[in-house]
N, C-alpha and C. Protein backbone atom coordinates (compact mmCIF):
# COMPACT_ATOMS: atom_id res chain seq x y z
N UNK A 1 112.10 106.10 111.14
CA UNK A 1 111.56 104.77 110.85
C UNK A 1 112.71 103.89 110.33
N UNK A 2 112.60 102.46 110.81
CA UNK A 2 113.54 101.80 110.45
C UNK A 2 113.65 101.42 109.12
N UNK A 3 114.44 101.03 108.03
CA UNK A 3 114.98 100.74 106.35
C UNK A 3 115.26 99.28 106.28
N UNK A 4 114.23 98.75 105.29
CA UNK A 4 114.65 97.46 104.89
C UNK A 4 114.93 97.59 103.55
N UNK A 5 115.93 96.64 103.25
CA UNK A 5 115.97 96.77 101.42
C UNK A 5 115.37 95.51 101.04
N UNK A 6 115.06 95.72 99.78
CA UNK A 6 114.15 94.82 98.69
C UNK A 6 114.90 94.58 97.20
N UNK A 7 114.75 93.19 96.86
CA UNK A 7 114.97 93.66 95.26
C UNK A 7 113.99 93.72 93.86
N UNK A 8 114.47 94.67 93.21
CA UNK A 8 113.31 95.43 92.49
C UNK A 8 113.58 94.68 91.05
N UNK A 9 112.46 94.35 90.14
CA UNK A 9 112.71 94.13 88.71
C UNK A 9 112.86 95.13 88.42
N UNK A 10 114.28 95.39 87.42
CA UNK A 10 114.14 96.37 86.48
C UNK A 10 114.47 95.84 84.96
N UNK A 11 114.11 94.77 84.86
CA UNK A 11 114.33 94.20 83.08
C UNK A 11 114.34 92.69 82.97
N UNK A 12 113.35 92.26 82.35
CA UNK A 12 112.86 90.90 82.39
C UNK A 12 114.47 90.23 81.94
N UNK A 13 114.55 89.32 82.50
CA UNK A 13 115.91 88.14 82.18
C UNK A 13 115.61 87.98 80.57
N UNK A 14 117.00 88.14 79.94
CA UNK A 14 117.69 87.72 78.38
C UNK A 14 118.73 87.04 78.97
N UNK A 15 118.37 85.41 78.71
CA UNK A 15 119.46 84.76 78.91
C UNK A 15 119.34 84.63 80.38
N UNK A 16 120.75 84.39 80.79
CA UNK A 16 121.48 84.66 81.94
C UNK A 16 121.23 86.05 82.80
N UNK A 17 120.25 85.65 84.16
CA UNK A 17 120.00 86.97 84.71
C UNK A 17 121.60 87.95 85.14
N UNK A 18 121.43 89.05 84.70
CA UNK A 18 122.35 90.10 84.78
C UNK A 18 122.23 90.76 86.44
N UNK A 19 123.45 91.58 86.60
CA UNK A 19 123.38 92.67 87.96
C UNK A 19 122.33 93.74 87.57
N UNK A 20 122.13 94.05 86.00
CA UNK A 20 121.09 95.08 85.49
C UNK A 20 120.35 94.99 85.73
N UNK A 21 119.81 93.27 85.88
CA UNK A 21 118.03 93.06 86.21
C UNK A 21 117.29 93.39 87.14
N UNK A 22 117.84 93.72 87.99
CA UNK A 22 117.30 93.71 89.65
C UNK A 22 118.62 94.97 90.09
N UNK A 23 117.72 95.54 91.15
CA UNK A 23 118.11 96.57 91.28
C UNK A 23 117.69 96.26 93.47
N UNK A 24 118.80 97.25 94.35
CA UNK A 24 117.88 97.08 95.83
C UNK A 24 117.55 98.13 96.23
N UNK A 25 116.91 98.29 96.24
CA UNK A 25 116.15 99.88 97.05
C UNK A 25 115.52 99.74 98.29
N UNK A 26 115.45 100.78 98.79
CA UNK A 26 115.19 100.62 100.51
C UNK A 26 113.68 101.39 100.84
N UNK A 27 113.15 100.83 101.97
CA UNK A 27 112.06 101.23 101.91
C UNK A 27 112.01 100.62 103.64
N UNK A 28 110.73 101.62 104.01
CA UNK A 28 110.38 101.86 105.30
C UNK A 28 109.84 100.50 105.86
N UNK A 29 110.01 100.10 107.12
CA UNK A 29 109.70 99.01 107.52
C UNK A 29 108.42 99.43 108.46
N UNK A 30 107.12 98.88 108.31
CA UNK A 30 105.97 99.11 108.48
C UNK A 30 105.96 98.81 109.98
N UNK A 31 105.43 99.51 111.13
CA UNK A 31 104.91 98.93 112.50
C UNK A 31 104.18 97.55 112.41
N UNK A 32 104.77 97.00 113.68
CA UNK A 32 103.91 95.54 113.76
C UNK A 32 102.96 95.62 114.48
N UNK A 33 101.50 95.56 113.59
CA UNK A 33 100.76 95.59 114.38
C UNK A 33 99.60 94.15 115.18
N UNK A 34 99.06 93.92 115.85
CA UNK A 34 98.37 92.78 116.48
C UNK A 34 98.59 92.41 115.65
N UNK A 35 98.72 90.43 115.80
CA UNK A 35 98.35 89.47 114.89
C UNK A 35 99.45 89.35 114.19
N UNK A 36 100.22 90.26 113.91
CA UNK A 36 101.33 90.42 112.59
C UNK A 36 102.82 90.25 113.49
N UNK A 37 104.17 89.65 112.85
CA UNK A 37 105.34 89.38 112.92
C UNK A 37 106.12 90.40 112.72
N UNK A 38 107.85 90.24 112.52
CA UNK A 38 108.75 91.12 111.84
C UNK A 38 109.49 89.92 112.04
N UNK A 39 109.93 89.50 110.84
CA UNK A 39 111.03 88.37 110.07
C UNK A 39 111.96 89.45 109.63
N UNK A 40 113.06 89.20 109.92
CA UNK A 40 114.56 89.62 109.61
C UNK A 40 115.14 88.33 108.69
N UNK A 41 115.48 88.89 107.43
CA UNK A 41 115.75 87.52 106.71
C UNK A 41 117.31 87.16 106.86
N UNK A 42 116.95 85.36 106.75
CA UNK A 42 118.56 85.08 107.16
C UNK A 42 118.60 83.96 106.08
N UNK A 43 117.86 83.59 105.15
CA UNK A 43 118.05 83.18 103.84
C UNK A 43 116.66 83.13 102.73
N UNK A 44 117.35 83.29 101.52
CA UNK A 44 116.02 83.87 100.78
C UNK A 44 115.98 82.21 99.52
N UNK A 45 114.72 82.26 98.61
CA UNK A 45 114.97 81.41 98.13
C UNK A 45 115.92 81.98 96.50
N UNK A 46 116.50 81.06 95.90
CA UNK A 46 116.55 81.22 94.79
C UNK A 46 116.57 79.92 93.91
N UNK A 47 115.26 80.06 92.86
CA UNK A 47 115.12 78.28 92.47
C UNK A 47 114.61 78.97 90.82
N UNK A 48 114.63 77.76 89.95
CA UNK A 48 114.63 77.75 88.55
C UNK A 48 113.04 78.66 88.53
N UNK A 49 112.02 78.63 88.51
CA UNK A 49 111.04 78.58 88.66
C UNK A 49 110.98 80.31 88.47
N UNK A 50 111.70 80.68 89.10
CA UNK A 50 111.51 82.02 89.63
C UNK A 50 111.84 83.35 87.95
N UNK A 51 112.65 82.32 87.26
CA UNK A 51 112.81 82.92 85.72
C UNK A 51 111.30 82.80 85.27
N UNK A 52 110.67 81.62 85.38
CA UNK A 52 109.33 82.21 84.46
C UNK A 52 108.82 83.09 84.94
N UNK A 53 108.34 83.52 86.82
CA UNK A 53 107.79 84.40 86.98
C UNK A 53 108.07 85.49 86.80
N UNK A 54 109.46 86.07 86.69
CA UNK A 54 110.21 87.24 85.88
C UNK A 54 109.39 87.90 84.69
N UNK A 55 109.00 86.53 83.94
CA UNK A 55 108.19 87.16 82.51
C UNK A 55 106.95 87.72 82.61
N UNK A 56 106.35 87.31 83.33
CA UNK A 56 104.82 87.81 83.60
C UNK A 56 105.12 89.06 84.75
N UNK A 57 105.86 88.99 86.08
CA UNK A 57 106.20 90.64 86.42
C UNK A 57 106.01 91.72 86.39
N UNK A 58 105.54 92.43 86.21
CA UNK A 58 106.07 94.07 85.87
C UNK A 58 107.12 94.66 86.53
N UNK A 59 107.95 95.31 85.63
CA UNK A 59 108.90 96.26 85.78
C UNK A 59 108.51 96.86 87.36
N UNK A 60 109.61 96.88 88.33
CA UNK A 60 108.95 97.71 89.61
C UNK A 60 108.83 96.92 90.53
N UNK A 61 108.21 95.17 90.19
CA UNK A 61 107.30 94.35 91.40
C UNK A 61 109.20 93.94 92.12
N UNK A 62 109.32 93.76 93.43
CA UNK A 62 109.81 93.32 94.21
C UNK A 62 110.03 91.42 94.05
N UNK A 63 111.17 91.36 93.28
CA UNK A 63 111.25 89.70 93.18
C UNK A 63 110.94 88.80 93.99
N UNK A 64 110.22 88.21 93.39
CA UNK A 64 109.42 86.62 94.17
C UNK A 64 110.43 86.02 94.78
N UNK A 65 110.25 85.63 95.58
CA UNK A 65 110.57 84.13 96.60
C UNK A 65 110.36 83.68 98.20
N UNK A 66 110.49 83.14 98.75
CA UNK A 66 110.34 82.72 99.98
C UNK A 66 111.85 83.43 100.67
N UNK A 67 111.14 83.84 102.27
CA UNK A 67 112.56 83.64 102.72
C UNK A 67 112.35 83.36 103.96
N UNK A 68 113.34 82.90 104.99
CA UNK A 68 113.34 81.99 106.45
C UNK A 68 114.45 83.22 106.95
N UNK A 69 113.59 83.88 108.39
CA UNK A 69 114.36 84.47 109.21
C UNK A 69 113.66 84.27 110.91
N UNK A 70 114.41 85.53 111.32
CA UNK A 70 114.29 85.51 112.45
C UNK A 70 113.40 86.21 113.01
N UNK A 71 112.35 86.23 113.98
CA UNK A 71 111.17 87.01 115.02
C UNK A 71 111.90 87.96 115.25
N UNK A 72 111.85 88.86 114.86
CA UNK A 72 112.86 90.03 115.69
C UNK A 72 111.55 91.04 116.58
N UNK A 73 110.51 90.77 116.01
CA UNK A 73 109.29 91.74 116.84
C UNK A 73 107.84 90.33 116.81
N UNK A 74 107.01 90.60 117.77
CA UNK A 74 105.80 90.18 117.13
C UNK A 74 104.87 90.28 118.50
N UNK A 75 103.62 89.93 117.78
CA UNK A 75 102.38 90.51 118.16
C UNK A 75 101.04 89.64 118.40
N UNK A 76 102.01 88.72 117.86
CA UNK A 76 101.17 87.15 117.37
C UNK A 76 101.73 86.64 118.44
N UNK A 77 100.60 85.96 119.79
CA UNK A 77 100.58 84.97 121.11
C UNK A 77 101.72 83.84 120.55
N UNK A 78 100.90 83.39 118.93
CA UNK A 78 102.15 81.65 118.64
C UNK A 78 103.22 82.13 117.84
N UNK A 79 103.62 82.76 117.93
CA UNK A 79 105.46 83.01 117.65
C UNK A 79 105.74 84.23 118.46
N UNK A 80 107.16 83.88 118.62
CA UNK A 80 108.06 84.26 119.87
C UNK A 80 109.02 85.43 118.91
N UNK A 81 109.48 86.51 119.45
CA UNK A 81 110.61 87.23 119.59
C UNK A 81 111.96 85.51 119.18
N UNK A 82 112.50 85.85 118.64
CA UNK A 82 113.53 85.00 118.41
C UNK A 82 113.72 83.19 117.89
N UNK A 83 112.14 83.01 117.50
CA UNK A 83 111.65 82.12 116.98
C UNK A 83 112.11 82.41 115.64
N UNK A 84 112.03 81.23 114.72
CA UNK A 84 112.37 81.29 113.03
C UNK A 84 111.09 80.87 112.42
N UNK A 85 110.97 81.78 111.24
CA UNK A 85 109.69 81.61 110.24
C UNK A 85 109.82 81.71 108.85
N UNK A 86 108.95 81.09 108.15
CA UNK A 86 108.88 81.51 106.44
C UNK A 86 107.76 82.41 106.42
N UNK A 87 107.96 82.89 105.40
CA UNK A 87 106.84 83.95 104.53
C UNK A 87 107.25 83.71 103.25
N UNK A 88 106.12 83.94 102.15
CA UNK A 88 106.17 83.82 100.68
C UNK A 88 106.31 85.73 100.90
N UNK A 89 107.19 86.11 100.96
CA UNK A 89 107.24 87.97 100.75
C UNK A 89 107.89 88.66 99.60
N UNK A 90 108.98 87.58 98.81
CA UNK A 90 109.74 88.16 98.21
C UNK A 90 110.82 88.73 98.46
N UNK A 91 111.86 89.42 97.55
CA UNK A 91 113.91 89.17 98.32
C UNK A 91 113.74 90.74 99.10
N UNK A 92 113.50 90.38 100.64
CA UNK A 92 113.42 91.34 101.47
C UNK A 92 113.97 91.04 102.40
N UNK A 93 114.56 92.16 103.25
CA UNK A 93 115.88 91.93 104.74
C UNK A 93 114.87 92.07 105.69
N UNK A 94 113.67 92.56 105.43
CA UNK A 94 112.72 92.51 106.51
C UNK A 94 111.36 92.38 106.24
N UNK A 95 110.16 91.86 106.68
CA UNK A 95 108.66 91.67 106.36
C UNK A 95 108.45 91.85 107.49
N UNK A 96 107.44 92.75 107.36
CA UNK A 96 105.85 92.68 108.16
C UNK A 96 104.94 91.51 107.91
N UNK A 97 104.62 90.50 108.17
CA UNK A 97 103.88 89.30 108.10
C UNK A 97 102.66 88.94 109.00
N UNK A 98 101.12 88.92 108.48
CA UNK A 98 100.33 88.45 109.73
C UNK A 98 100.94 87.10 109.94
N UNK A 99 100.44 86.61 111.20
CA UNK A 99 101.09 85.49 111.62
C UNK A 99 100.31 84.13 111.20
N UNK A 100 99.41 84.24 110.88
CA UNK A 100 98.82 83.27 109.84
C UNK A 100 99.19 83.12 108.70
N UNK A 101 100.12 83.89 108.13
CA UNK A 101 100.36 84.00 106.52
C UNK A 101 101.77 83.45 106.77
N UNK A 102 102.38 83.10 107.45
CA UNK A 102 103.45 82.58 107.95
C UNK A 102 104.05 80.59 108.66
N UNK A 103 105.01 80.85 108.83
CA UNK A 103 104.93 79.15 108.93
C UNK A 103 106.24 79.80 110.44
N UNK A 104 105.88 79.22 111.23
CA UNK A 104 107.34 78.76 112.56
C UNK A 104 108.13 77.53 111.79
N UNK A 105 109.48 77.89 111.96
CA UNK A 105 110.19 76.88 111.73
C UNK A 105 110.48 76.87 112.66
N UNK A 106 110.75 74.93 113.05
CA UNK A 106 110.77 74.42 114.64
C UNK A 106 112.44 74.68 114.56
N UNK A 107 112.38 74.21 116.17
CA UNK A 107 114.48 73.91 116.65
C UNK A 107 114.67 73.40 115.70
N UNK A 108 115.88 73.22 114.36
CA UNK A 108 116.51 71.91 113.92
C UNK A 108 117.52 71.40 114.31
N UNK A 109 117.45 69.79 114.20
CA UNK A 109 118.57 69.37 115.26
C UNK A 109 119.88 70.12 114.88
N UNK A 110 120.82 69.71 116.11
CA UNK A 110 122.04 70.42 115.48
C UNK A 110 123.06 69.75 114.52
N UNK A 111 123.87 70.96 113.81
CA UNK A 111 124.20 70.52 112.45
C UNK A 111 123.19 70.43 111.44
N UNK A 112 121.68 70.67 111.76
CA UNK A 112 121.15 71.24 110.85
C UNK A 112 121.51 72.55 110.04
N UNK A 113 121.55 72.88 108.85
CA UNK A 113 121.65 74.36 108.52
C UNK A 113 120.46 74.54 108.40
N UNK A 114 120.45 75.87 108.69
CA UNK A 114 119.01 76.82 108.33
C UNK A 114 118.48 76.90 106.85
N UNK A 115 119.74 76.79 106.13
CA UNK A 115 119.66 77.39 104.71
C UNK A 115 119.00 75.66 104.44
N UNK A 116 118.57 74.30 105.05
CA UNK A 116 117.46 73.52 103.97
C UNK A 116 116.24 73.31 104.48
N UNK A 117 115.98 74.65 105.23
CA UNK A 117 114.27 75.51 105.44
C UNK A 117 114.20 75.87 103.48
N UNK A 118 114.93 76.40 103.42
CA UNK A 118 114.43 76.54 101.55
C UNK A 118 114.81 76.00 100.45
N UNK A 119 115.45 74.57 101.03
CA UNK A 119 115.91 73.63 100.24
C UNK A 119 115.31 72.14 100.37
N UNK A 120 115.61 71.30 100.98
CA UNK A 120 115.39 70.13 100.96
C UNK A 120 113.99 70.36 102.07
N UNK A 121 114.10 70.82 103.13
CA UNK A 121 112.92 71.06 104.39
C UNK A 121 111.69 72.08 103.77
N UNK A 122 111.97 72.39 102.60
CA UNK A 122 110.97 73.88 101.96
C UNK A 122 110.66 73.36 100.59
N UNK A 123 110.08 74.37 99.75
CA UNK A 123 109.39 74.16 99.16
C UNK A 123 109.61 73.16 97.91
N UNK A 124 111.07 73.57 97.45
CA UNK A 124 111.86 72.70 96.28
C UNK A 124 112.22 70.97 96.74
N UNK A 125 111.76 70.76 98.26
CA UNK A 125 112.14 69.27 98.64
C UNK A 125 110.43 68.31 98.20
N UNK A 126 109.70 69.60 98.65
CA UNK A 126 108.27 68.70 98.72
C UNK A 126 107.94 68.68 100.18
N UNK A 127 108.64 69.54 101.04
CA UNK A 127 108.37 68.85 102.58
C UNK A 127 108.90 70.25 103.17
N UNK A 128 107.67 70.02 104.37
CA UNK A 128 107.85 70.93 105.72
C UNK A 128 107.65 70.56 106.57
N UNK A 129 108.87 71.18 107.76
CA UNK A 129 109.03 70.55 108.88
C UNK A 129 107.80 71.27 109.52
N UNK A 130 107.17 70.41 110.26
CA UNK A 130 106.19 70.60 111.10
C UNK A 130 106.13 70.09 112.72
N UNK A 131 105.96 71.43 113.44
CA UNK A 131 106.00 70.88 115.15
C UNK A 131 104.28 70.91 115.88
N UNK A 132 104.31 70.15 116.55
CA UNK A 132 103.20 70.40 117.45
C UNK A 132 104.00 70.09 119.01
N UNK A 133 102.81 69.98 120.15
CA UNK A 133 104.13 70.21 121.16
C UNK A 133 104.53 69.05 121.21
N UNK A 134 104.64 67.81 121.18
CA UNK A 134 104.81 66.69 121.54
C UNK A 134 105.72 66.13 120.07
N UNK A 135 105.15 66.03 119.15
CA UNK A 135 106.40 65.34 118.18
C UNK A 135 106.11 66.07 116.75
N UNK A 136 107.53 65.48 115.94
CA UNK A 136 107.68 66.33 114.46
C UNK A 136 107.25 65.51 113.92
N UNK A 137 106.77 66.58 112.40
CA UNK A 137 106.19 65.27 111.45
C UNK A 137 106.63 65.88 110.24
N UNK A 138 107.07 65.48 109.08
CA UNK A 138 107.75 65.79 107.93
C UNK A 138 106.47 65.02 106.54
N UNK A 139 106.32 66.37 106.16
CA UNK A 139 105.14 65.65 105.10
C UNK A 139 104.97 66.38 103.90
N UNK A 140 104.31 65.99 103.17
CA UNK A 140 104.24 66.48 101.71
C UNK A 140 103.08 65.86 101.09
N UNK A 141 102.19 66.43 99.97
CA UNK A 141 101.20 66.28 99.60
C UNK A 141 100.13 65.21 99.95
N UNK A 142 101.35 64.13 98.97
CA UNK A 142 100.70 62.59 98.88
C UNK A 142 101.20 61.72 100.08
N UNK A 143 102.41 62.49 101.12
CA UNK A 143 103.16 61.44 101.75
C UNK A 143 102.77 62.05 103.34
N UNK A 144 102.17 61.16 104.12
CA UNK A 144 102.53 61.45 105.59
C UNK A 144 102.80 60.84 106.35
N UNK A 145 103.66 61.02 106.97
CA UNK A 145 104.36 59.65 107.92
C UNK A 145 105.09 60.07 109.43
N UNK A 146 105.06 59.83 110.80
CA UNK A 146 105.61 60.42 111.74
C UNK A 146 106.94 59.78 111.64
N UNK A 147 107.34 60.47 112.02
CA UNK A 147 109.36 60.80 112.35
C UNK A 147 109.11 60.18 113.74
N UNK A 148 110.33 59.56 114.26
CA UNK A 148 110.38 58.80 115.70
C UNK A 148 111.63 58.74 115.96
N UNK A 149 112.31 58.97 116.77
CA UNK A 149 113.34 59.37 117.21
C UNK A 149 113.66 58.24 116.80
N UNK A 150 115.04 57.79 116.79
CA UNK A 150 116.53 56.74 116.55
C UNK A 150 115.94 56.16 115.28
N UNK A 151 115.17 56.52 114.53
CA UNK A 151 114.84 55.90 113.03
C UNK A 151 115.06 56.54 111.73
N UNK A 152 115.45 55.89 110.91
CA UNK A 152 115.69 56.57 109.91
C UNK A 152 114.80 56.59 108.42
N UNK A 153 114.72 57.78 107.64
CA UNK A 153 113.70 57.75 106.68
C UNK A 153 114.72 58.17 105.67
N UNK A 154 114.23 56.75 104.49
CA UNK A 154 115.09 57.50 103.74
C UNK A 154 113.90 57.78 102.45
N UNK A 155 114.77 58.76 101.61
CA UNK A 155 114.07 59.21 100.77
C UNK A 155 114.45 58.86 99.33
């Protein structure tokens, strides 16, 4: 069976999180079955936020965060083998994900980086890129507005 690694709490943050705190251990990567993905991660999040959830934790749980990778398997009709997705899974090189519990991240233009799927395009911006087949739309709670090619939005 194939090995993904994870990272593990092993000691709530004092201060400045340490190499002590977190620990990676490896663990079996589950069959994909109907309905469900395999994301290969190609960036994970790391944001302020993630110290408080440290405190509440238990010793053992697999650290919180989002991460944006690649389809490397799936099972799910709306995402593709080699398509890009988020999952809320936590700091893992690989997830099993149903495909509803998941988000496709569309093409980004080029010179996009991948890495502001969990920055400015994810959760810490307020906004996700969103495709349908015909056009993108960039939105957030209180704000929705269509994107149109040669225009610019500023923020």
């Amino acid at each position: 069976m194939a090995k993904g690694r994870k990272w593990v709490l092993l000691k709530h943050f004092d201060g400045f999180p340490q190499r002590t705190d977190l620990e990676i251990q490896e663990f079996d990567i589950p069959e994909v079955k109907d309905g469900e993905v395999l994301i290969t991660t190609a960036v994970l999040t790391v944001d302020p936020y993630m110290r408080g959830w440290t405190m509440s934790a238990k010793i053992g749980d697999t650290m919180f965060g989002e991460i944006v990778g690649k389809v490397t398997a799936s099972k799910d009709p709306a995402i593709k083998v080699g398509d890009y997705a988020q999952a809320y899974v936590g700091w893992v090189t690989h997830a099993v994900v149903n495909g509803k519990q998941t988000q496709r991240i569309p093409e980004l233009p080029e010179g996009v980086p991948l890495t502001l799927t969990v920055g400015t395009l994810g959760m810490p911006g307020g906004f996700r890129v969103m495709e349908d087949p015909t056009e993108r739309y960039l939105y957030r709670f209180d704000f929705i507005d269509k994107i149109v090619r040669g225009e610019s939005l500023q923020l």
